[in-house]
Structure formats: structure tokens, C-alpha cells
Protein backbone atom coordinates (compact mmCIF):
# COMPACT_ATOMS: atom_id res chain seq x y z
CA UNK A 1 4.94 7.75 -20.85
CA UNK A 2 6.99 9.58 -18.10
CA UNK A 3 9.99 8.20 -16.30
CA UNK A 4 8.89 8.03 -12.11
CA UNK A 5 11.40 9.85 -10.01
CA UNK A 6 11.54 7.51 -6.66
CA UNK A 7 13.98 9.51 -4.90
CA UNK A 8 11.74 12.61 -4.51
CA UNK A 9 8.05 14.18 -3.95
CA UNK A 10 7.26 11.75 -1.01
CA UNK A 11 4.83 13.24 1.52
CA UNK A 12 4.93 11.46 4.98
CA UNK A 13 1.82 9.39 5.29
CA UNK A 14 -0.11 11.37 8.17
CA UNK A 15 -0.43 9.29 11.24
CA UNK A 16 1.69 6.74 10.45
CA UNK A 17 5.10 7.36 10.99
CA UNK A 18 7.99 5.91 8.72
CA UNK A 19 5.28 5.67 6.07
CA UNK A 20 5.62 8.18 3.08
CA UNK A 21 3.31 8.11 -0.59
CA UNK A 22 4.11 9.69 -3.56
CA UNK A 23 1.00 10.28 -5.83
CA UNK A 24 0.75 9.31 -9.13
CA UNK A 25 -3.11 10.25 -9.88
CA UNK A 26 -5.59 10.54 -6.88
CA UNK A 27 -9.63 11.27 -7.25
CA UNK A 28 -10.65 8.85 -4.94
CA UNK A 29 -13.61 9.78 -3.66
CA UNK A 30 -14.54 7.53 -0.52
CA UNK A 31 -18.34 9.44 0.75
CA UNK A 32 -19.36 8.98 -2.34
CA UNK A 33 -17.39 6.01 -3.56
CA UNK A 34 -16.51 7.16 -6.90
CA UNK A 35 -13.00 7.39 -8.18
CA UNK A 36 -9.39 5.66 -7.92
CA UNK A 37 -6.02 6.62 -6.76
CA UNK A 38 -2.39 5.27 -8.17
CA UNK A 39 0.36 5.88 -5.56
CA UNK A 40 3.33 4.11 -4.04
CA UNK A 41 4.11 3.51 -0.19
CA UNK A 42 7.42 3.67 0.75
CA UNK A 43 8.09 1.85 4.36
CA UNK A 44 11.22 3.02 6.49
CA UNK A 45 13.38 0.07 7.67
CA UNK A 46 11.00 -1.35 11.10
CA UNK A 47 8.23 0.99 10.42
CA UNK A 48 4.49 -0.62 10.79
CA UNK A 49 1.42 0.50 10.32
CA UNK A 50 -0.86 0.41 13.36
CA UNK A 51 -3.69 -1.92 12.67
CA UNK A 52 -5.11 -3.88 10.11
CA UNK A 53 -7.64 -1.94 7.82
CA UNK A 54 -10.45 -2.77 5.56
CA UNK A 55 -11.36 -0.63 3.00
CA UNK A 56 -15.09 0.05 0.48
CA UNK A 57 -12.70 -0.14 -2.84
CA UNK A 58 -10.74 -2.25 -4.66
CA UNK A 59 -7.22 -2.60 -4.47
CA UNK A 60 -4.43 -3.84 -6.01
CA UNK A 61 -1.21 -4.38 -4.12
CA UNK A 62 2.32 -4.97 -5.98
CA UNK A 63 5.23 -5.35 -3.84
CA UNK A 64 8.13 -3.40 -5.81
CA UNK A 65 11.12 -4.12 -3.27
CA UNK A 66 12.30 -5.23 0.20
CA UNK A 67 10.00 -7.30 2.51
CA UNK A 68 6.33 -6.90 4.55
CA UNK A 69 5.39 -8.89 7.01
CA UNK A 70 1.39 -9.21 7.89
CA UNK A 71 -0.09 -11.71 10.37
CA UNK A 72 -3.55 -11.44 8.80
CA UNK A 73 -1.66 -13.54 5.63
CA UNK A 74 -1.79 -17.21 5.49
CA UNK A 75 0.81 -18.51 7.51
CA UNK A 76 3.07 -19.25 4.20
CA UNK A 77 2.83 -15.76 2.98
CA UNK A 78 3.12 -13.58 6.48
CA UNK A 79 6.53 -12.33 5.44
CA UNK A 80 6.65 -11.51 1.82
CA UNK A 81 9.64 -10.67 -0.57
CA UNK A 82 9.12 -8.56 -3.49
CA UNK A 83 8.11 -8.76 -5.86
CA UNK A 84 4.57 -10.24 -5.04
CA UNK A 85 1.41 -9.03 -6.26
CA UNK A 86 -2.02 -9.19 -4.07
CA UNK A 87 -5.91 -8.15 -4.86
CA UNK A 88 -7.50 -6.93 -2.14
CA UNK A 89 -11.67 -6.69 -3.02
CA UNK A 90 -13.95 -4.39 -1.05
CA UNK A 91 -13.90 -6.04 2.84
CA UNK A 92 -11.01 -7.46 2.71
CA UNK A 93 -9.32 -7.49 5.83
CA UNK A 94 -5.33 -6.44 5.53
CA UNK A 95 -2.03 -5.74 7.83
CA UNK A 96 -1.26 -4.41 10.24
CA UNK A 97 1.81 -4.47 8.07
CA UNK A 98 5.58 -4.14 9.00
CA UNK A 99 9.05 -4.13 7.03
CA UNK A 100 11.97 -5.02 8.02
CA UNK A 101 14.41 -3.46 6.08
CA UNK A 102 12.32 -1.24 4.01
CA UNK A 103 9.96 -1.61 1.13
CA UNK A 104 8.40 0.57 -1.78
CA UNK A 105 5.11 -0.88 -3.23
CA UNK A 106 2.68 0.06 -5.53
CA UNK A 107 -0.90 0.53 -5.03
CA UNK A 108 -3.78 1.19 -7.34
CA UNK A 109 -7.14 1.46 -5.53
CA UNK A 110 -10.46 1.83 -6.96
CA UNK A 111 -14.11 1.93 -7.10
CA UNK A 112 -16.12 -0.60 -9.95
CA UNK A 113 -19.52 0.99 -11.27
């Protein structure tokens, strides 16, 4: 087991700005839908991601720290605190998301056989 450094290795997250990821393990293979991909998301105080995306995999969401806010949430989970945990199956409409003062969360994402 390895102790995760959260002050360094973040790339920014291209296209998104204030977004950065740090990769954990990545062989997610969307064309052919094969493979998964550990890796956290660090937000910048008031960034937000564009629009609200649906993806072909699985994913599992864990809010480490700060706050997101998503109107595509039910209306008593829009703005949510960490830590809070969300699954996300294949279709599943998500964000656009925004933070406030910042947020790191953790995201593990994934195709099932």
C-alpha cells in the first residue's frame, strides 16, 4: 500500500480550466470499451465544468473535500458537502458541476464484462 501525495503530480484537465487529475491507474479504453481508470479531480475555488456529460462506463464518484454544486441533482442534493459518495451507471446524465471553494474527489470509472 503506498501513501498518495495530494500536493503534487496534478496535470490540468485539458479543456476545462481550474480542473486538474492526478492518475492513480488509467487503461480505460473508451472505442473499445474495455478497461477502468482510478484518478482524483481536484476543482479550483469557482471553477465549473462546462456541461453536463454522460458517459458508456461505470462510475463511482466519492466526494473527498469541499463542496459541488450540480443542477442535474435532486433538488436536496444540488450542493453537496463532502464527504458524499454517488454511482453513476452507463447513461447517466451528470453536472455541469461547480465548487465553490474548492473540492478534491475521487473517481473510479469502469467498464463491466
Amino acid at each position: 500500500m503506498e501513501r498518495v501525495d495530494l500536493d503534487s503530480g496534478w496535470q490540468p484537465l485539458e479543456g476545462i480550466p481550474g480542473l486538474e487529475v492526478k492518475y492513480l491507474a488509467n487503461d480505460l479504453d473508451e472505442a473499445s470499451r474495455t478497461g477502468a481508470r482510478t484518478r482524483f479531480v481536484r476543482f479550483a475555488p469557482g471553477a465549473r465544468t462546462p456541461c453536463a456529460f454522460v458517459h458508456t462506463y461505470w462510475e463511482e464518484f466519492y466526494l473527498l473535500s469541499g463542496d459541488l454544486t450540480s443542477p442535474l441533482d435532486t433538488p436536496e442534493s444540488r450542493t453537496m458537502q463532502a464527504p458524499r459518495y454517488s454511482l453513476r451507471p452507463p447513461g447517466t446524465p451528470h453536472g455541469p458541476m461547480s465548487s465553490t471553494g474548492g473540492a478534491i474527489a475521487l473517481e473510479l470509472q469502469y467498464y463491466v464484462k
